[in-house]
Protein backbone atom coordinates (compact mmCIF):
# COMPACT_ATOMS: atom_id res chain seq x y z
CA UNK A 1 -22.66 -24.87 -1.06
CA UNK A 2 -20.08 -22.16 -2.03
CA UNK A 3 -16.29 -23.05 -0.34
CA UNK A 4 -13.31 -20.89 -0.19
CA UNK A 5 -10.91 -23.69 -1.46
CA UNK A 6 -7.06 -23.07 -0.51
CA UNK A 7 -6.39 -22.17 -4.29
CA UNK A 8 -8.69 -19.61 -4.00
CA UNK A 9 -6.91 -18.48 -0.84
CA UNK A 10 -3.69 -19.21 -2.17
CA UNK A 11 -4.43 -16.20 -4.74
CA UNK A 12 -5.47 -13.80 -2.02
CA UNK A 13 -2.11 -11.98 -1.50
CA UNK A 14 -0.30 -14.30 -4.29
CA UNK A 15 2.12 -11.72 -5.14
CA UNK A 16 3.65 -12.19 -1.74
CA UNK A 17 5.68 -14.97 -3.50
CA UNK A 18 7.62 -12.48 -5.35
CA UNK A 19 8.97 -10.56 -1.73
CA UNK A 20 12.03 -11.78 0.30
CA UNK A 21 10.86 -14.77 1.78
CA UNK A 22 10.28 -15.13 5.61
CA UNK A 23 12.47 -18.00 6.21
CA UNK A 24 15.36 -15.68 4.92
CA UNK A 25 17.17 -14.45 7.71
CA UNK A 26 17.80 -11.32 5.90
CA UNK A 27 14.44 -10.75 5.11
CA UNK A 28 13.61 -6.85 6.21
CA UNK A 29 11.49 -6.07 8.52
CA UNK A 30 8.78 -4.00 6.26
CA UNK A 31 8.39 -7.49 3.77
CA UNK A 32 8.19 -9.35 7.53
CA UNK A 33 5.31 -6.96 8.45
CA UNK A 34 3.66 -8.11 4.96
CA UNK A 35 3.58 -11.52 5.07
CA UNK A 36 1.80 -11.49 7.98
CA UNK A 37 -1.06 -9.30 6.91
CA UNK A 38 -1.39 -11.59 3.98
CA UNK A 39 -1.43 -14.45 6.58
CA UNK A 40 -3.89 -12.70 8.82
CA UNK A 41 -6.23 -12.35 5.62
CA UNK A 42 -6.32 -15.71 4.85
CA UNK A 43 -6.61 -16.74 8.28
CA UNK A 44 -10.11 -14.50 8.01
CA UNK A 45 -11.30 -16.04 5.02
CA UNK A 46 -10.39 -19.85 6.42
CA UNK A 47 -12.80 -18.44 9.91
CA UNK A 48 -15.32 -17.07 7.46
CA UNK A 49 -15.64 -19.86 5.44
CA UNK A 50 -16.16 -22.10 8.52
CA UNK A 51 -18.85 -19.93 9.65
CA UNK A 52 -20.55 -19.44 6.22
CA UNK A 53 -20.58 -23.38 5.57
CA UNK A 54 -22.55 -24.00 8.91
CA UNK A 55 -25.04 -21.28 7.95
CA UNK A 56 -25.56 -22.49 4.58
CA UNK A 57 -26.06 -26.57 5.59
CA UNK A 58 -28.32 -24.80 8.55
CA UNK A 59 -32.39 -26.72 7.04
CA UNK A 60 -33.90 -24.98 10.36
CA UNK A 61 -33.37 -21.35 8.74
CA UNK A 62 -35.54 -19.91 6.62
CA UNK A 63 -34.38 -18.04 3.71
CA UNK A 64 -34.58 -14.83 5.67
CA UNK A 65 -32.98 -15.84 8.27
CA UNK A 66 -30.21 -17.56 6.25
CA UNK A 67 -29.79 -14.31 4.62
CA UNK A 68 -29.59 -12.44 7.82
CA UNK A 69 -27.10 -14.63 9.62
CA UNK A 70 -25.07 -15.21 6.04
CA UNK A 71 -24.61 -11.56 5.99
CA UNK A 72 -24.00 -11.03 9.69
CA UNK A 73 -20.71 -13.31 9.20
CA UNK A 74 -19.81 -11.37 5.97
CA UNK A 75 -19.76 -7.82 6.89
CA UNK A 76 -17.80 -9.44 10.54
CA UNK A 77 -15.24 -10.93 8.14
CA UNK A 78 -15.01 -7.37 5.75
CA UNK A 79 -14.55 -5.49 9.08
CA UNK A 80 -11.99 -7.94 10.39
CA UNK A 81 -10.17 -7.46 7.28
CA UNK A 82 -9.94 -3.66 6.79
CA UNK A 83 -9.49 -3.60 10.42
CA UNK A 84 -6.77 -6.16 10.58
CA UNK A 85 -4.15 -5.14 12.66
CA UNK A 86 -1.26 -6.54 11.07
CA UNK A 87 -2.43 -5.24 7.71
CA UNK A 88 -2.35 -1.64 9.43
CA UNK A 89 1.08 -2.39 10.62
CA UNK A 90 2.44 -3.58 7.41
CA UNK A 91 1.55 -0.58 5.92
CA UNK A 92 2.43 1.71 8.79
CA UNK A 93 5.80 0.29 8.49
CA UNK A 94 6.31 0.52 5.11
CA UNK A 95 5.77 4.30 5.16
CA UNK A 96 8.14 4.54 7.90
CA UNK A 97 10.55 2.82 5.44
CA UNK A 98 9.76 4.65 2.45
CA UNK A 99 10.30 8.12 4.54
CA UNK A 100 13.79 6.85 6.08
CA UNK A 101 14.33 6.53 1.88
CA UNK A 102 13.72 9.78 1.31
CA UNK A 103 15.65 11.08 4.22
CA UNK A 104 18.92 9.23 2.91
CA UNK A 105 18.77 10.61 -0.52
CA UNK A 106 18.07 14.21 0.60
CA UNK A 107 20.74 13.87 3.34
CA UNK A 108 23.21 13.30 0.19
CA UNK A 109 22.84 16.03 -2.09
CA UNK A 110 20.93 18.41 0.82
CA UNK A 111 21.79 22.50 -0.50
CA UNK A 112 24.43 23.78 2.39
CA UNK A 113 22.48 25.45 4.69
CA UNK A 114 24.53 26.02 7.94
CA UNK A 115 27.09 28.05 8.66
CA UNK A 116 29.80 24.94 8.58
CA UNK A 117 28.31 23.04 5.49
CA UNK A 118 28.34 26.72 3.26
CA UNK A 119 31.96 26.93 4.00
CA UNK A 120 32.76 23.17 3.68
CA UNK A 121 31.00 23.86 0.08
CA UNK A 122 32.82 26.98 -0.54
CA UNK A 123 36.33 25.24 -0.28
CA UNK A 124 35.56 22.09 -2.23
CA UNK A 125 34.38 24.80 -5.00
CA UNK A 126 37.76 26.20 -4.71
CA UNK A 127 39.76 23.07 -4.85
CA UNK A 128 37.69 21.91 -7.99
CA UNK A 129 38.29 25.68 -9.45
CA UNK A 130 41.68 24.88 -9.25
CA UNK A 131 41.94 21.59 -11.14
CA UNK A 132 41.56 20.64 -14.99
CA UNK A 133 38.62 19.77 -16.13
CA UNK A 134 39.77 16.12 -16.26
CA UNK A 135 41.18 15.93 -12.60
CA UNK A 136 37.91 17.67 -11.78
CA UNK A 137 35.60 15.09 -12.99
CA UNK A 138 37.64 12.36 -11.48
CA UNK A 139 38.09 13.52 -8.48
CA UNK A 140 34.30 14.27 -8.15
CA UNK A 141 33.62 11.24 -9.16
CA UNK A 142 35.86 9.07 -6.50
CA UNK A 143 34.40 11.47 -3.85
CA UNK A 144 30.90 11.75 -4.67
CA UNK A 145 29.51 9.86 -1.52
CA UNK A 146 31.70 12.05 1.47
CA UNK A 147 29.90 14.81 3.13
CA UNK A 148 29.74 18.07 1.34
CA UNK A 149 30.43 16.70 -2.16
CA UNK A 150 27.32 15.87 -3.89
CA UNK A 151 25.54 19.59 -2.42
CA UNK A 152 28.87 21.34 -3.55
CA UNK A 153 28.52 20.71 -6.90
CA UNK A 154 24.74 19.80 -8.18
CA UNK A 155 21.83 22.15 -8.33
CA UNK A 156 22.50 25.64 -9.42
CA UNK A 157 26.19 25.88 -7.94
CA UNK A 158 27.46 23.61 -10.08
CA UNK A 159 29.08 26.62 -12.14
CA UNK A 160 31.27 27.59 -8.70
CA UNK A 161 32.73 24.65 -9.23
CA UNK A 162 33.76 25.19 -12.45
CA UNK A 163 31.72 22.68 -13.95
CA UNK A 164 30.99 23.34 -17.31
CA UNK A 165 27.12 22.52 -18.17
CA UNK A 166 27.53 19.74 -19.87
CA UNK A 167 29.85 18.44 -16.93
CA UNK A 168 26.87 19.25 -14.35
CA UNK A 169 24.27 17.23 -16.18
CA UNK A 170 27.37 14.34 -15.69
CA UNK A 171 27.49 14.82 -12.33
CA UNK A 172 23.29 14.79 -11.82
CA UNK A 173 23.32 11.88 -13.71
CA UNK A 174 26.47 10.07 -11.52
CA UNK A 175 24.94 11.34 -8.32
CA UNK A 176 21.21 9.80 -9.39
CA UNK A 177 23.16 6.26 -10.44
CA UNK A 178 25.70 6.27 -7.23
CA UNK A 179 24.23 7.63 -4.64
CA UNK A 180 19.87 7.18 -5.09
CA UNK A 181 19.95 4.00 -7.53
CA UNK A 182 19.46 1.78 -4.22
CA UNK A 183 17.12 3.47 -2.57
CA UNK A 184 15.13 4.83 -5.66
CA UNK A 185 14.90 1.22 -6.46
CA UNK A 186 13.79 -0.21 -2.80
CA UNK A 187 10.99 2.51 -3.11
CA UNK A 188 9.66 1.28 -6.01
CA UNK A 189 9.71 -1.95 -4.59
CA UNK A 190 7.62 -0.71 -1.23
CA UNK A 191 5.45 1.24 -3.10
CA UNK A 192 4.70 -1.82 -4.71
CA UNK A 193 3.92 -3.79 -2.03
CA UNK A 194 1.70 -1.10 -0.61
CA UNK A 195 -0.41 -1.42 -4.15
CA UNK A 196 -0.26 -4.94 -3.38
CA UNK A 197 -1.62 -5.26 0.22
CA UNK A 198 -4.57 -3.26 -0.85
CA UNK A 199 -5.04 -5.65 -3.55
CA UNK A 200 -4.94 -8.65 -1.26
CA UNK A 201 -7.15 -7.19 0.97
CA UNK A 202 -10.10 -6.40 -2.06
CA UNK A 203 -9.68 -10.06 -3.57
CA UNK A 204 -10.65 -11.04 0.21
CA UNK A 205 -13.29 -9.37 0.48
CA UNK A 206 -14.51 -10.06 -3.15
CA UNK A 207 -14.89 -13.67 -1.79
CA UNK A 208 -16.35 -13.11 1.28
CA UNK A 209 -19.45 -10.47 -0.15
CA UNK A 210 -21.75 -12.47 -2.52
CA UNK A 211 -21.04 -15.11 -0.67
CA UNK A 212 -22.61 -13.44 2.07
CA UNK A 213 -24.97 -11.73 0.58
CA UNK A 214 -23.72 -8.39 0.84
CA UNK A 215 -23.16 -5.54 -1.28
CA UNK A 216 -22.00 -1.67 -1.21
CA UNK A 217 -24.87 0.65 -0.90
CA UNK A 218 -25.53 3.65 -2.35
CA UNK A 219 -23.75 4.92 0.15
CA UNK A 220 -20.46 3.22 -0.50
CA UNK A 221 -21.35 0.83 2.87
CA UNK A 222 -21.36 -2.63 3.00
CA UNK A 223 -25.06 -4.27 4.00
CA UNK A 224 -26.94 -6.95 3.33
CA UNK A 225 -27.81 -7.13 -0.18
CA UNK A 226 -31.90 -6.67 -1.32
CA UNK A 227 -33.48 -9.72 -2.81
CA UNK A 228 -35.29 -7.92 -4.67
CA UNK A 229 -33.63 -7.42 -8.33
CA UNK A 230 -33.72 -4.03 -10.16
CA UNK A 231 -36.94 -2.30 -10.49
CA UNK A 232 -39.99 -1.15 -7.77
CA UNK A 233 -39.21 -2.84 -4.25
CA UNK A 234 -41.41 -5.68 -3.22
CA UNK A 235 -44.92 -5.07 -2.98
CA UNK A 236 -46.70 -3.96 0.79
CA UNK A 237 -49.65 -5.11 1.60
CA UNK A 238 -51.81 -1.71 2.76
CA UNK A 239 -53.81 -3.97 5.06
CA UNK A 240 -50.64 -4.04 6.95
CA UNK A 241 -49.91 -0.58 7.13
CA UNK A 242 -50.95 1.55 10.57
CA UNK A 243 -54.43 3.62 9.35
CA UNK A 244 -53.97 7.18 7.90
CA UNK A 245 -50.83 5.75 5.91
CA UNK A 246 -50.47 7.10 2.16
CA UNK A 247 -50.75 3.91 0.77
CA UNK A 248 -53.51 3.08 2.28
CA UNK A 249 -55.28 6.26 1.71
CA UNK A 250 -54.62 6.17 -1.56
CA UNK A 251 -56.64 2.90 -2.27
């Protein structure tokens, strides 16, 4: 008899070990949301195997039956697991993270568009006309993360600035490093984890299916697997098939 042991359950979701840890109090609430779809898959498997074991020690089945109760429990557990609430939450929650991301960077270097940010714009142009190249860089530089600054000067206004061309690919560059380097880099890290749950979820249910004697069909569906191996189907007696049958007018 087959057993999920805990190593193998261990590896289902094993990259959780490189998130922020649960037990850290600081630990955000997206990685929070992960662990526990990773526990809630294991907690299926540890169920399934349960269930599994007590079909497969079961002498008063026959093979059929085994088969059909085996695979009852497998495509429960495959369901429980794409269906898994706190697996749908995790990654809910993680999209909601990743879009508050990309809200904060665009909300830094946005293009003026009302009324109040155009002219905000327009006068720290003219104050950086006014200054040396030098000063100009410097002051950008110290100033790159108030309101205003970072839309004033990248993009295609850079040049009302003053800013040479060489002195707006700085300023993309300090604006990418300063003000995006954070999030850019917590993105990557979501995104990640994202990749990660789906993984977690398909080493699950890699366990659970031959196991359980079930298989995609051609239809991409999970269902109990054919005994049969490749070739013609198993063979039907015609003496069992209703009169007027092709088969068994064919004999």
């Amino acid at each position: 008899m087959a057993k999920f042991d805990e190593q193998q359950i261990g590896y289902v979701g094993g990259e959780s070990t490189t998130w922020p840890q649960m037990d850290d109090p600081n630990c955000p609430q997206p990685y929070r949301h992960a662990h526990r779809a990773v526990a809630a898959i294991r907690d299926v498997l540890r169920d399934s195997d349960v269930k599994l074991g007590a079909v497969e020690v079961n002498r008063d089945l026959a093979e059929y039956g085994r088969t059909r109760q085996l695979s009852e429990v497998g495509l429960s557990a495959i369901r429980r697991i794409d269906e898994a609430a706190p697996l749908n939450t995790a990654r809910e929650r993680i999209n909601h993270e990743l879009e508050a991301l990309d809200r904060q960077m665009a909300a830094h270097a946005k293009v003026p568009a009302s009324a109040a940010e155009i002219a905000l714009a327009s006068e720290i142009r003219s104050a950086l006309r006014g200054m040396s190249p030098g000063e100009r860089m410097r002051f950008i530089a110290a100033n790159l993360t108030r309101p205003g600054m970072a839309g004033a000067v990248s993009g295609d206004a850079a040049y009302l600035a003053g800013l040479s061309e060489s002195e707006a690919g700085e300023v993309r560059t300090k604006i990418a490093t300063t003000l995006y380097a954070p999030q850019v880099a917590e993105k990557e890290r979501l995104q990640l984890v994202l990749r990660q749950l789906t993984i977690t979820a398909n080493r699950a249910i890699g366990l659970v299916a031959p196991r359980s004697r079930v298989a995609r069909n051609i239809h991409g569906e999970w269902a109990t697997k054919p005994a049969h191996g490749p070739g013609p189907g198993p063979r039907v007696d015609p003496a069992l098939l209703p009169p007027g049958s092709f088969i068994r007018a064919a004999r």
